[in-house]
C-alpha atoms as a PDB file:
ATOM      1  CA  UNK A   1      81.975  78.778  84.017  1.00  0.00           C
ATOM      2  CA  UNK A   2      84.680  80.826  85.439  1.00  0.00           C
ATOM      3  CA  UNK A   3      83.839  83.985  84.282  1.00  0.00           C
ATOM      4  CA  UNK A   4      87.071  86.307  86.865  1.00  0.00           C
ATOM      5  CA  UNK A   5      89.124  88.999  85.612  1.00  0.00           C
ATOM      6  CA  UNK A   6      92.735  88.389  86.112  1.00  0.00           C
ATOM      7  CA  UNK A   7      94.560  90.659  88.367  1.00  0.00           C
ATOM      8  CA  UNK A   8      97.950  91.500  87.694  1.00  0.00           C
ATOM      9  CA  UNK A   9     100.500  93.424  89.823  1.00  0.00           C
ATOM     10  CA  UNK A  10      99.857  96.663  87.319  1.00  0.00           C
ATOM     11  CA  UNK A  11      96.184  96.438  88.684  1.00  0.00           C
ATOM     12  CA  UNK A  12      97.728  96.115  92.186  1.00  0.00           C
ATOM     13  CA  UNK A  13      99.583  99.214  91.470  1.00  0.00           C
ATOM     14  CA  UNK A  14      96.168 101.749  91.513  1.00  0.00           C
ATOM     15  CA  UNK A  15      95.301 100.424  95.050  1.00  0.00           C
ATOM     16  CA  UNK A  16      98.377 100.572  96.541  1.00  0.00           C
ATOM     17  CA  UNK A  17      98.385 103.828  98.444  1.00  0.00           C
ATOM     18  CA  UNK A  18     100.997 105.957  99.067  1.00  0.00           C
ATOM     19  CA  UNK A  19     101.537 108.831 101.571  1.00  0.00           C
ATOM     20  CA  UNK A  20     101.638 112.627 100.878  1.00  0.00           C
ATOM     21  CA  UNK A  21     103.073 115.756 102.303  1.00  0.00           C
ATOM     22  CA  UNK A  22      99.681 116.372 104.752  1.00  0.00           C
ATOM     23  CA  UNK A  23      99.841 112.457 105.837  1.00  0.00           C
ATOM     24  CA  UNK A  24     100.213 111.706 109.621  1.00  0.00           C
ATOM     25  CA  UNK A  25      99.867 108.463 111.211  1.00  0.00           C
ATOM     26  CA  UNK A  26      96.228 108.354 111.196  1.00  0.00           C
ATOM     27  CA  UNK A  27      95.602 110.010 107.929  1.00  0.00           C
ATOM     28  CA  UNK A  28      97.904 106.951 106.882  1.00  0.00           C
ATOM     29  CA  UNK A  29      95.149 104.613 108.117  1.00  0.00           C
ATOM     30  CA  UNK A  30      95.143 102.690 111.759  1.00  0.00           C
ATOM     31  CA  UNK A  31      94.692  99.296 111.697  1.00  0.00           C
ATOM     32  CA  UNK A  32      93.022  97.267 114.697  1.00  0.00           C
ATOM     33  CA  UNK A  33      94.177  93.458 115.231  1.00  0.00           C
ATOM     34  CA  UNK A  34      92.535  90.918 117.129  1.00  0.00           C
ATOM     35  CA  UNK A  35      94.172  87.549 116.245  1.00  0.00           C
ATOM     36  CA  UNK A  36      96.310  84.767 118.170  1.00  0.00           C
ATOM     37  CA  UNK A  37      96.247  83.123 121.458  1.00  0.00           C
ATOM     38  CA  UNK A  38      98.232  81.605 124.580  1.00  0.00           C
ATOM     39  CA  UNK A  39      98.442  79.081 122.120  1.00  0.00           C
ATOM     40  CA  UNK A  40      98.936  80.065 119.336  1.00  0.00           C
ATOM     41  CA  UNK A  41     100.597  83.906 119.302  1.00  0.00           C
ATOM     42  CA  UNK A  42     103.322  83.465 116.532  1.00  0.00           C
ATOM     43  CA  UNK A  43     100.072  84.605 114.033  1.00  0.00           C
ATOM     44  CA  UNK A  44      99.475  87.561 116.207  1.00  0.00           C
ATOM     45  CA  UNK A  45     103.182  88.525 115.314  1.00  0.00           C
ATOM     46  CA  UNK A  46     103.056  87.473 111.552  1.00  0.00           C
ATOM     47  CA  UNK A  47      99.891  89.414 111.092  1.00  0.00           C
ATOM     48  CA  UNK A  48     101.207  92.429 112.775  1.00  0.00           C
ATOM     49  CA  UNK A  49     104.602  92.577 111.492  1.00  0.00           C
ATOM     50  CA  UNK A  50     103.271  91.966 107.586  1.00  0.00           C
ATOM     51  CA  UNK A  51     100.880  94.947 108.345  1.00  0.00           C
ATOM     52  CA  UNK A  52     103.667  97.018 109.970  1.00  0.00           C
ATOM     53  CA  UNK A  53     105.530  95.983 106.712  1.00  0.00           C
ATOM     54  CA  UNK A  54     103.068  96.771 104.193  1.00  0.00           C
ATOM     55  CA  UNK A  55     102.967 100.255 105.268  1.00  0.00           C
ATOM     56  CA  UNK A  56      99.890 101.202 107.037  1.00  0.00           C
ATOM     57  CA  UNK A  57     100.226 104.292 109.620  1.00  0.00           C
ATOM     58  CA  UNK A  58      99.406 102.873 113.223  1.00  0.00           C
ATOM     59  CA  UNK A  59      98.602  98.677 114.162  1.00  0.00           C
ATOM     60  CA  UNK A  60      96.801  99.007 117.489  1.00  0.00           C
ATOM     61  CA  UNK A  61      97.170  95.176 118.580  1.00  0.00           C
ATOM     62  CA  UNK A  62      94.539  93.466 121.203  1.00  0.00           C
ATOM     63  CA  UNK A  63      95.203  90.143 122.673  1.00  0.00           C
ATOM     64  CA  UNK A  64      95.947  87.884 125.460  1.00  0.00           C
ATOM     65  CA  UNK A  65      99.262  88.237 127.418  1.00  0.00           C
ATOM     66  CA  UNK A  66     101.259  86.073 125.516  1.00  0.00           C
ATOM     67  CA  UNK A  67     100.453  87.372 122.342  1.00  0.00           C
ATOM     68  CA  UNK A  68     100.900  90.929 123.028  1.00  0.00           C
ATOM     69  CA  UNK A  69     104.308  90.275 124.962  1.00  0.00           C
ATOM     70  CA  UNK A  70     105.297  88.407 121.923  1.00  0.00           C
ATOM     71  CA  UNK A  71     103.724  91.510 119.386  1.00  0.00           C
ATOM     72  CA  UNK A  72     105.527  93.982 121.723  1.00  0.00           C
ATOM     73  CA  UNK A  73     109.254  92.612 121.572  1.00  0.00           C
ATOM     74  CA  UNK A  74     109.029  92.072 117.661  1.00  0.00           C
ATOM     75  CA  UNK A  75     107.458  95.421 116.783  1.00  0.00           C
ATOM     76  CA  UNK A  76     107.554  97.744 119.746  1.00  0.00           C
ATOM     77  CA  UNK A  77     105.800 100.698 117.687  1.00  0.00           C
ATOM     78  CA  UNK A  78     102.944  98.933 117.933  1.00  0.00           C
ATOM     79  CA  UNK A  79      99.954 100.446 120.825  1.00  0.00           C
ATOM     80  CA  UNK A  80      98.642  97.501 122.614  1.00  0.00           C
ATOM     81  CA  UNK A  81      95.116  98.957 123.302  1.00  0.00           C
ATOM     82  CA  UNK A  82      91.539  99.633 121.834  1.00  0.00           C
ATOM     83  CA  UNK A  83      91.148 102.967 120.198  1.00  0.00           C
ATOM     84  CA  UNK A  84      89.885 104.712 116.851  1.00  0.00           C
ATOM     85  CA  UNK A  85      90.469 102.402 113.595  1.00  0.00           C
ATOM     86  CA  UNK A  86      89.931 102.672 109.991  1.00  0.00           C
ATOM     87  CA  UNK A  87      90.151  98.814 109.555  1.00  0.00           C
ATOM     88  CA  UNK A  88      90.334  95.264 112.102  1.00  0.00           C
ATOM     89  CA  UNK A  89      91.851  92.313 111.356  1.00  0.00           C
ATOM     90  CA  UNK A  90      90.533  88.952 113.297  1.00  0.00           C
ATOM     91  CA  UNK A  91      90.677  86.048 113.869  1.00  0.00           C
ATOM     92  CA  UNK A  92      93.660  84.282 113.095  1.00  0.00           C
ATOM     93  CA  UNK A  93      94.976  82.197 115.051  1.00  0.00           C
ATOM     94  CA  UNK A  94      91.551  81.654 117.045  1.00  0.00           C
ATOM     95  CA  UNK A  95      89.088  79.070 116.122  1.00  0.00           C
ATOM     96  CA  UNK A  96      85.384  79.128 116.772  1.00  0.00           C
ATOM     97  CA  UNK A  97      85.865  76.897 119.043  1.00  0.00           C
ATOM     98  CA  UNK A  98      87.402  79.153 121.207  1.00  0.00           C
ATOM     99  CA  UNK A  99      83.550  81.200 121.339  1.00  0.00           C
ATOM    100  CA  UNK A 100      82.985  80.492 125.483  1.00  0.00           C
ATOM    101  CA  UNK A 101      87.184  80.642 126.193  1.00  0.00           C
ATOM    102  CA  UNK A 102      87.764  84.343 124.653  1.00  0.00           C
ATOM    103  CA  UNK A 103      90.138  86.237 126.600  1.00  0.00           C
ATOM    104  CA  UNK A 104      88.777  89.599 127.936  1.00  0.00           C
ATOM    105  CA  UNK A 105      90.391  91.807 125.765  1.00  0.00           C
ATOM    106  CA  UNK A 106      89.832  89.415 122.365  1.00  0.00           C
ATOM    107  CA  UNK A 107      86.044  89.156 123.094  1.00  0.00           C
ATOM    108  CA  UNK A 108      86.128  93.136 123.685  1.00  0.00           C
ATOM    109  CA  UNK A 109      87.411  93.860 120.249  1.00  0.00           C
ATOM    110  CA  UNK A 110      85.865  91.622 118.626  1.00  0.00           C
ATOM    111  CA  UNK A 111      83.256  93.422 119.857  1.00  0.00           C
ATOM    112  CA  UNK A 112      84.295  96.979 118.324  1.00  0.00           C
ATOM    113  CA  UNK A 113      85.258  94.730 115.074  1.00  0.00           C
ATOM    114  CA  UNK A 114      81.383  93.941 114.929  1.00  0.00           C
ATOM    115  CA  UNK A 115      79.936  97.645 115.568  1.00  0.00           C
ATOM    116  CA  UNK A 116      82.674 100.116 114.573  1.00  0.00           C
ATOM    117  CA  UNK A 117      81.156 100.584 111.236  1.00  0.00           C
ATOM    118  CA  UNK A 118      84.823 100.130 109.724  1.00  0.00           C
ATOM    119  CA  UNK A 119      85.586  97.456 107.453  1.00  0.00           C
ATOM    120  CA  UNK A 120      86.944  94.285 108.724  1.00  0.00           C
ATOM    121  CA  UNK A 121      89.004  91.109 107.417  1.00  0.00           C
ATOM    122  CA  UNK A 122      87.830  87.804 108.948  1.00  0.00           C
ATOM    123  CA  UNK A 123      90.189  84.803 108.924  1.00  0.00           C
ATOM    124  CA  UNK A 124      88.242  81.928 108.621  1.00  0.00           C
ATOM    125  CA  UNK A 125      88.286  80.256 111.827  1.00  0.00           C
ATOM    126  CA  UNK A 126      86.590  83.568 113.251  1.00  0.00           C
ATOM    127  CA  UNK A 127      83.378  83.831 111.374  1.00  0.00           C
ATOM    128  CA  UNK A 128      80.987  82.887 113.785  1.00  0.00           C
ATOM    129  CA  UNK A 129      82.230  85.338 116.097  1.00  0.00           C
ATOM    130  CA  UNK A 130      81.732  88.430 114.426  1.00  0.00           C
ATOM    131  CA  UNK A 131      79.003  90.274 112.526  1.00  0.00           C
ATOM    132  CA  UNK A 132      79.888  89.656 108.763  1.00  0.00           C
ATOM    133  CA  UNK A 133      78.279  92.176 105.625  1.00  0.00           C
ATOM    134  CA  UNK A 134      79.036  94.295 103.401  1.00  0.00           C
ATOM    135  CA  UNK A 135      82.265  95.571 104.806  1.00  0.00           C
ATOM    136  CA  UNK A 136      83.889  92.169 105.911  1.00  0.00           C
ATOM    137  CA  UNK A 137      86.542  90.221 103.939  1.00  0.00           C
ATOM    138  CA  UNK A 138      86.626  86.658 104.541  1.00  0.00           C
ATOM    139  CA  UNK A 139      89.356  85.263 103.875  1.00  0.00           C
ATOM    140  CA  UNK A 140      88.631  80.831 103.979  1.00  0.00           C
ATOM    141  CA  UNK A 141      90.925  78.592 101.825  1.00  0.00           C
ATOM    142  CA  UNK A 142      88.695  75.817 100.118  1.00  0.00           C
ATOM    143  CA  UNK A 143      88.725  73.363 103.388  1.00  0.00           C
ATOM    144  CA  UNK A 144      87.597  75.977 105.143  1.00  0.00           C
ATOM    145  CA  UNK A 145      85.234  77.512 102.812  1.00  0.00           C
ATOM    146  CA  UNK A 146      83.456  74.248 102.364  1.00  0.00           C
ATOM    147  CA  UNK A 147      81.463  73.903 105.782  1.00  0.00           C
ATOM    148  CA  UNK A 148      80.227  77.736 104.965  1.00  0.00           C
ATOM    149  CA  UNK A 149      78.778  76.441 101.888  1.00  0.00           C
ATOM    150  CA  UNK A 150      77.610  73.097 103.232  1.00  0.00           C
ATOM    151  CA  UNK A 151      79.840  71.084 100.429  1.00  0.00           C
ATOM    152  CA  UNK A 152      82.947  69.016 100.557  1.00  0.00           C
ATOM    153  CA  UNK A 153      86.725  70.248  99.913  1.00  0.00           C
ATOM    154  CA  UNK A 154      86.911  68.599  96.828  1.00  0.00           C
ATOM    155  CA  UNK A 155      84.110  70.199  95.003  1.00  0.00           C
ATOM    156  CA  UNK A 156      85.279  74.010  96.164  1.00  0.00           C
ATOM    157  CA  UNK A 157      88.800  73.137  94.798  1.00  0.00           C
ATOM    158  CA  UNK A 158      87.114  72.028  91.459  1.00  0.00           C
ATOM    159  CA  UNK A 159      85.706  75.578  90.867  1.00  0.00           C
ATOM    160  CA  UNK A 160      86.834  77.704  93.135  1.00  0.00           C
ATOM    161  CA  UNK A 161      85.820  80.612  91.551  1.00  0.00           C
ATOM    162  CA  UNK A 162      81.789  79.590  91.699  1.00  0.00           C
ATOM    163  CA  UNK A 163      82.563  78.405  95.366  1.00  0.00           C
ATOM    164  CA  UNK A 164      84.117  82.125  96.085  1.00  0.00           C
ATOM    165  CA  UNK A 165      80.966  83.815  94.389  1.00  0.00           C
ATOM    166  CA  UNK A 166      78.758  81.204  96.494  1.00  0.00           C
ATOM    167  CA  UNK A 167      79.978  82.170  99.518  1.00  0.00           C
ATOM    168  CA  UNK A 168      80.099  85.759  99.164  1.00  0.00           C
ATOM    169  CA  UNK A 169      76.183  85.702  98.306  1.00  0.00           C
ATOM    170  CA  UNK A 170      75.464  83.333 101.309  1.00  0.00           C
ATOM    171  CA  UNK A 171      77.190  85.808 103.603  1.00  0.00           C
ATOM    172  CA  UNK A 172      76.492  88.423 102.295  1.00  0.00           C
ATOM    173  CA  UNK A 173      80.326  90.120 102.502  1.00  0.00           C
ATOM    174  CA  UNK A 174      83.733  89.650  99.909  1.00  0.00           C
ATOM    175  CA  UNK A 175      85.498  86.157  99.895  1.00  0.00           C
ATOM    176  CA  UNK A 176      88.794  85.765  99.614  1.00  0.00           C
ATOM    177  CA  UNK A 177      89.256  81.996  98.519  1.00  0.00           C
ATOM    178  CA  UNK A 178      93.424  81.716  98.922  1.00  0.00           C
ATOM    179  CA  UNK A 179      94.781  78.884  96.687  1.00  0.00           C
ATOM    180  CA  UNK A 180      97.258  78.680  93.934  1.00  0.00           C
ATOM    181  CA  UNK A 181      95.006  80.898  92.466  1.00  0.00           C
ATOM    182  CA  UNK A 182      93.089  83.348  94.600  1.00  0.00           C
ATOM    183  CA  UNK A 183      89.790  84.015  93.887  1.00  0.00           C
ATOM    184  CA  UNK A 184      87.803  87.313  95.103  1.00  0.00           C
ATOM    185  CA  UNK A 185      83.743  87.578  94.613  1.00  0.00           C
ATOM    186  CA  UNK A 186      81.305  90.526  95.997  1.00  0.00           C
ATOM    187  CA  UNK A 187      77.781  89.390  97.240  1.00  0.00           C
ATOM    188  CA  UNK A 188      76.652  91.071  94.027  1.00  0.00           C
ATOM    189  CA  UNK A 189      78.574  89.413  91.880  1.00  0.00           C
ATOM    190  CA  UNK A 190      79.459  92.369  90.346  1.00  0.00           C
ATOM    191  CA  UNK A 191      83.665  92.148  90.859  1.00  0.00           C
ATOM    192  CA  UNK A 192      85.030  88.736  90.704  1.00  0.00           C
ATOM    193  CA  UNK A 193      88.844  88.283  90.178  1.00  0.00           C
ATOM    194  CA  UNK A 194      91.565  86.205  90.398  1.00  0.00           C
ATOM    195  CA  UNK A 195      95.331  86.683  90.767  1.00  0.00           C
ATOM    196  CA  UNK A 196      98.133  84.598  89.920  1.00  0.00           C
ATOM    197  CA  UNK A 197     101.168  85.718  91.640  1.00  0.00           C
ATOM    198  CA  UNK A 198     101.920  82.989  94.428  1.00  0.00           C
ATOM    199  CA  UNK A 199     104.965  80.638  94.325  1.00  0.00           C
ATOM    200  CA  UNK A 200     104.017  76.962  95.092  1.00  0.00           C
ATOM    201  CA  UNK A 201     106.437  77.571  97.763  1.00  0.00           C
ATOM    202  CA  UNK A 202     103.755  79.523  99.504  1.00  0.00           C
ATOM    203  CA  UNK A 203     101.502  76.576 100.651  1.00  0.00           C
ATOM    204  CA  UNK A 204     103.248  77.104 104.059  1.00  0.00           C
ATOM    205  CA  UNK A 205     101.711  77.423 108.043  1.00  0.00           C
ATOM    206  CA  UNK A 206     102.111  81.027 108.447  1.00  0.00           C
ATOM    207  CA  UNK A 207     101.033  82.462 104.700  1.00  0.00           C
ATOM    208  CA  UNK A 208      97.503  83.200 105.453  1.00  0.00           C
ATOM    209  CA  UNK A 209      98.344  84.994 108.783  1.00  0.00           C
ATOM    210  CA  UNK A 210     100.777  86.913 106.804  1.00  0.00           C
ATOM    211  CA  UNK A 211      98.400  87.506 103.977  1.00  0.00           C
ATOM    212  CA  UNK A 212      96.129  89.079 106.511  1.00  0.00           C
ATOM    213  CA  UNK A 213      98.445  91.311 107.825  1.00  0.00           C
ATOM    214  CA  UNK A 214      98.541  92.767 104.093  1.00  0.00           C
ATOM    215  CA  UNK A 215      95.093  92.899 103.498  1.00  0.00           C
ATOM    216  CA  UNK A 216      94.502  95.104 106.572  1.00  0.00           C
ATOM    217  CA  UNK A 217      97.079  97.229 106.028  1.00  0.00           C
ATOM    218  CA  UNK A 218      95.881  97.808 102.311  1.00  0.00           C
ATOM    219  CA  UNK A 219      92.346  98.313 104.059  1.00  0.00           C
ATOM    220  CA  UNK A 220      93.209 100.664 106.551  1.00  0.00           C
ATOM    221  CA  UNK A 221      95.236 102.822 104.557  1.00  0.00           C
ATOM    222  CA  UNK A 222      92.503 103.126 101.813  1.00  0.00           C
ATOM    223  CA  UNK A 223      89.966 103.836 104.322  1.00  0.00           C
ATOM    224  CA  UNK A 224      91.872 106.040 105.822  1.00  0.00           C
ATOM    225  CA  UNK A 225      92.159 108.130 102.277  1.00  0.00           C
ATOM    226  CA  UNK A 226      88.872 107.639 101.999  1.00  0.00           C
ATOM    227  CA  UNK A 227      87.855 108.633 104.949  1.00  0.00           C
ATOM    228  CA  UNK A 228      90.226 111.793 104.716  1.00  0.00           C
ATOM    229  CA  UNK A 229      87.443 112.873 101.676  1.00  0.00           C
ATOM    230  CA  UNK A 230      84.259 112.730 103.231  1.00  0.00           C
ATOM    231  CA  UNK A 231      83.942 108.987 101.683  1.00  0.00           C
ATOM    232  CA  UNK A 232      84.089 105.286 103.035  1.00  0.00           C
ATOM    233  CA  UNK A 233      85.161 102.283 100.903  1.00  0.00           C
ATOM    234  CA  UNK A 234      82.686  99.684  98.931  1.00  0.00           C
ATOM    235  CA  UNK A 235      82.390  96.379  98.532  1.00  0.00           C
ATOM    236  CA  UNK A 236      83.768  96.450  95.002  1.00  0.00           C
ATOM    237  CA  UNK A 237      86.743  98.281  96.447  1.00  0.00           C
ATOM    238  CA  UNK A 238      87.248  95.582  99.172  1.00  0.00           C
ATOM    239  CA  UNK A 239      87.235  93.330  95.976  1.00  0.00           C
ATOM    240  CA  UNK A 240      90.033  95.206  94.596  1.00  0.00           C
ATOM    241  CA  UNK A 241      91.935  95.683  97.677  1.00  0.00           C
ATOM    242  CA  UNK A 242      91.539  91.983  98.300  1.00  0.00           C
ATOM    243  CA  UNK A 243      93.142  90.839  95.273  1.00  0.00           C
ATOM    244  CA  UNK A 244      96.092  93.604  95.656  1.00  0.00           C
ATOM    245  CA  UNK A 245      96.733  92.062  98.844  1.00  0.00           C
ATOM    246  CA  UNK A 246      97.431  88.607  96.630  1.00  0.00           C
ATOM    247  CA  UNK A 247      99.560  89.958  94.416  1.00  0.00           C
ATOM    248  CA  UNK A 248     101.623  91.662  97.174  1.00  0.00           C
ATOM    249  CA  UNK A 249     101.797  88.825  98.980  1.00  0.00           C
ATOM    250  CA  UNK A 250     102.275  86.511  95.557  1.00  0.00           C
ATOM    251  CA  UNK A 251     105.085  88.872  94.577  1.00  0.00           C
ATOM    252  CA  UNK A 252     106.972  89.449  97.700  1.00  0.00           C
ATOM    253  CA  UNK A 253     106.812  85.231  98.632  1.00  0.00           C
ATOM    254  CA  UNK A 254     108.562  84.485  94.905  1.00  0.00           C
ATOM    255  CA  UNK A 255     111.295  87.321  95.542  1.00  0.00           C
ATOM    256  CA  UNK A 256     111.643  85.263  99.279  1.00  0.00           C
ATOM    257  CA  UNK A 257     111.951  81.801  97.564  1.00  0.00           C
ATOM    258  CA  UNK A 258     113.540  82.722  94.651  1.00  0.00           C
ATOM    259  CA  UNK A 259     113.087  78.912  93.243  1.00  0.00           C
ATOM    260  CA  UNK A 260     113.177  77.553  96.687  1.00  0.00           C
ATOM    261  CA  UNK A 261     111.724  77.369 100.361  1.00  0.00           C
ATOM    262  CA  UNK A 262     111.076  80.662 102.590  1.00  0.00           C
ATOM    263  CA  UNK A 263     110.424  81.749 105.844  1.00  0.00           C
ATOM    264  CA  UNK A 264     107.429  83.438 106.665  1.00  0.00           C
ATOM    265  CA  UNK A 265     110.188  86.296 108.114  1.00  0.00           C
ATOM    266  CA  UNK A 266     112.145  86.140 104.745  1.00  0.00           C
ATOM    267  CA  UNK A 267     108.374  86.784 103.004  1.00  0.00           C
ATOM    268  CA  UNK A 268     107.637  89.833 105.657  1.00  0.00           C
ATOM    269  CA  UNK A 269     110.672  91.140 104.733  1.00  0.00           C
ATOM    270  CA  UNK A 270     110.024  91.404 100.895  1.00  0.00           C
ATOM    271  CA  UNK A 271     106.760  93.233 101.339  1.00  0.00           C
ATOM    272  CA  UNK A 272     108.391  96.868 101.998  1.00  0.00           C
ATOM    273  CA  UNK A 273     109.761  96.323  98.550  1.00  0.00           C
ATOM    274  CA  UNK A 274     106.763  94.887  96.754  1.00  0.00           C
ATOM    275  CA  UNK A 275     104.767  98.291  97.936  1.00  0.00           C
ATOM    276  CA  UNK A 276     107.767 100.489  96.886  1.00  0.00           C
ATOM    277  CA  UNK A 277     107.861  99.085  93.394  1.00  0.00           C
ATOM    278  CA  UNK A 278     103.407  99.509  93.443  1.00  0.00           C
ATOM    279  CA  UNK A 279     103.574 103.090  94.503  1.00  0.00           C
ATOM    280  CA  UNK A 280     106.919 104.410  92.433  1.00  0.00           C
ATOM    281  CA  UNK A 281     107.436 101.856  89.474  1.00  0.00           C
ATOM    282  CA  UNK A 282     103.512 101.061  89.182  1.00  0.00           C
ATOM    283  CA  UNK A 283     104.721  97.294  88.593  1.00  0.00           C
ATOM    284  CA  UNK A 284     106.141  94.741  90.027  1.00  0.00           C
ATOM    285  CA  UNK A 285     107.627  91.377  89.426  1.00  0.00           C
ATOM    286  CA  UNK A 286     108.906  88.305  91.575  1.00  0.00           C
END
């Protein structure tokens, strides 16, 4: 039985953090990213340049050569070195078959990713790399959920929400199960949701690189107000961030395709606008 809240972009709208008068760049939340490789950079710069969008205060980016030279000429404000974080982002654009082939710099933030104590969103392909809990994000769709839970495509996809709450209690950290619906579970069991903002359009190479950009920047930025307080961030508000990550992502692909195809670009480009309607409007539509 499918027992998730929906999450609509009013919902969004209370996790969506603006800045203030005393915010600085780090008060704004610092975001750490680990992703792409020699062969694959183009989802280091997705990631990166969704997070830059979405509004967080500082991406530090660590990578191979390729992928930071590529990170570097689209967003030059970005500091291509390890340093103090309130969130990482891995993984994308690495597979775990790239374990014993891990560029220096990679395998040493993956590393900090594992032992900073900071929460951290895990594309799929890296979670056998890193330490997962309490304070990691997965983020699988259902072909790659289904070796975590042992079971075929087909049976995630014909209840995803049990497969997301599955997963998240075998690992013991938040799933993010992207789909035409995304589903979001706690280990618990105690938040499950599911948002329904995406365009069909969406199902594109690119979206979940982009989506992950979001989600970190989300992350960071909450941490980073939480942090600011004396406090740290939950599972339960990973949940929530998780989901508001979907919907900003949802919204800002539909105003991109506006009935037809996008480019990941046109998407990036939307999500400055998505956040601004969150923050000011507390709504937003596609």
């Amino acid at each position: 039985m499918n027992d998730s809240v929906p999450f609509a972009p009013t919902d969004a709208a209370a996790w969506t953090t603006a800045p203030h008068g005393e915010s600085t760049k780090y008060r704004r939340g610092v975001l750490g990213v680990a992703t792409g490789s020699d062969r694959y950079p183009g989802a280091a710069v997705m990631g990166v340049d969704a997070a830059v969008h979405t509004g967080v205060g500082m991406v530090r980016y660590v990578g191979p050569a390729r992928a930071t030279d590529h990170v570097l000429t689209r967003r030059p404000e970005v500091v291509s070195s390890v340093g103090r974080v309130q969130a990482w982002l891995v993984g994308s654009g690495i597979s775990a078959d790239s374990l014993g082939a891990l560029d220096p710099a990679t395998a040493d933030a993956f590393g900090h990713a594992s032992d900073d104590g900071v929460p951290v969103v895990v594309d799929a392909g890296a979670i056998p790399l890193v330490d997962l809990g309490p304070l990691a994000v997965l983020t699988p769709h259902a072909g790659e959920l289904a070796p975590v839970l042992e079971t075929s495509r087909e049976t995630v996809e014909r209840d995803p929400a049990s497969a997301a709450l599955r997963a998240a209690e075998r690992t013991g950290s938040v799933v993010l199960l992207k789909g035409s619906d995304t589903h979001v579970a706690t280990p618990d069991g105690s938040v499950r949701l599911v948002a329904s903002s995406a365009t069909p359009w969406l199902a594109s190479a690119g979206a979940g690189d982009v989506l992950g950009g979001v989600l970190g920047a989300l992350v960071a930025t909450r941490q980073g107000a939480a942090e600011a307080s004396g406090g740290s961030l939950s599972p339960s508000d990973l949940a929530h961030l998780a989901a508001t990550a979907a919907v900003v992502h949802g919204v800002a692909a539909r105003r991109a395709s506006r009935g037809g195809p996008f480019t990941m670009t046109a998407l990036i480009e939307q999500l400055g606008g998505v956040v601004r309607d969150l923050v000011v409007d507390g709504d937003a539509r596609g």
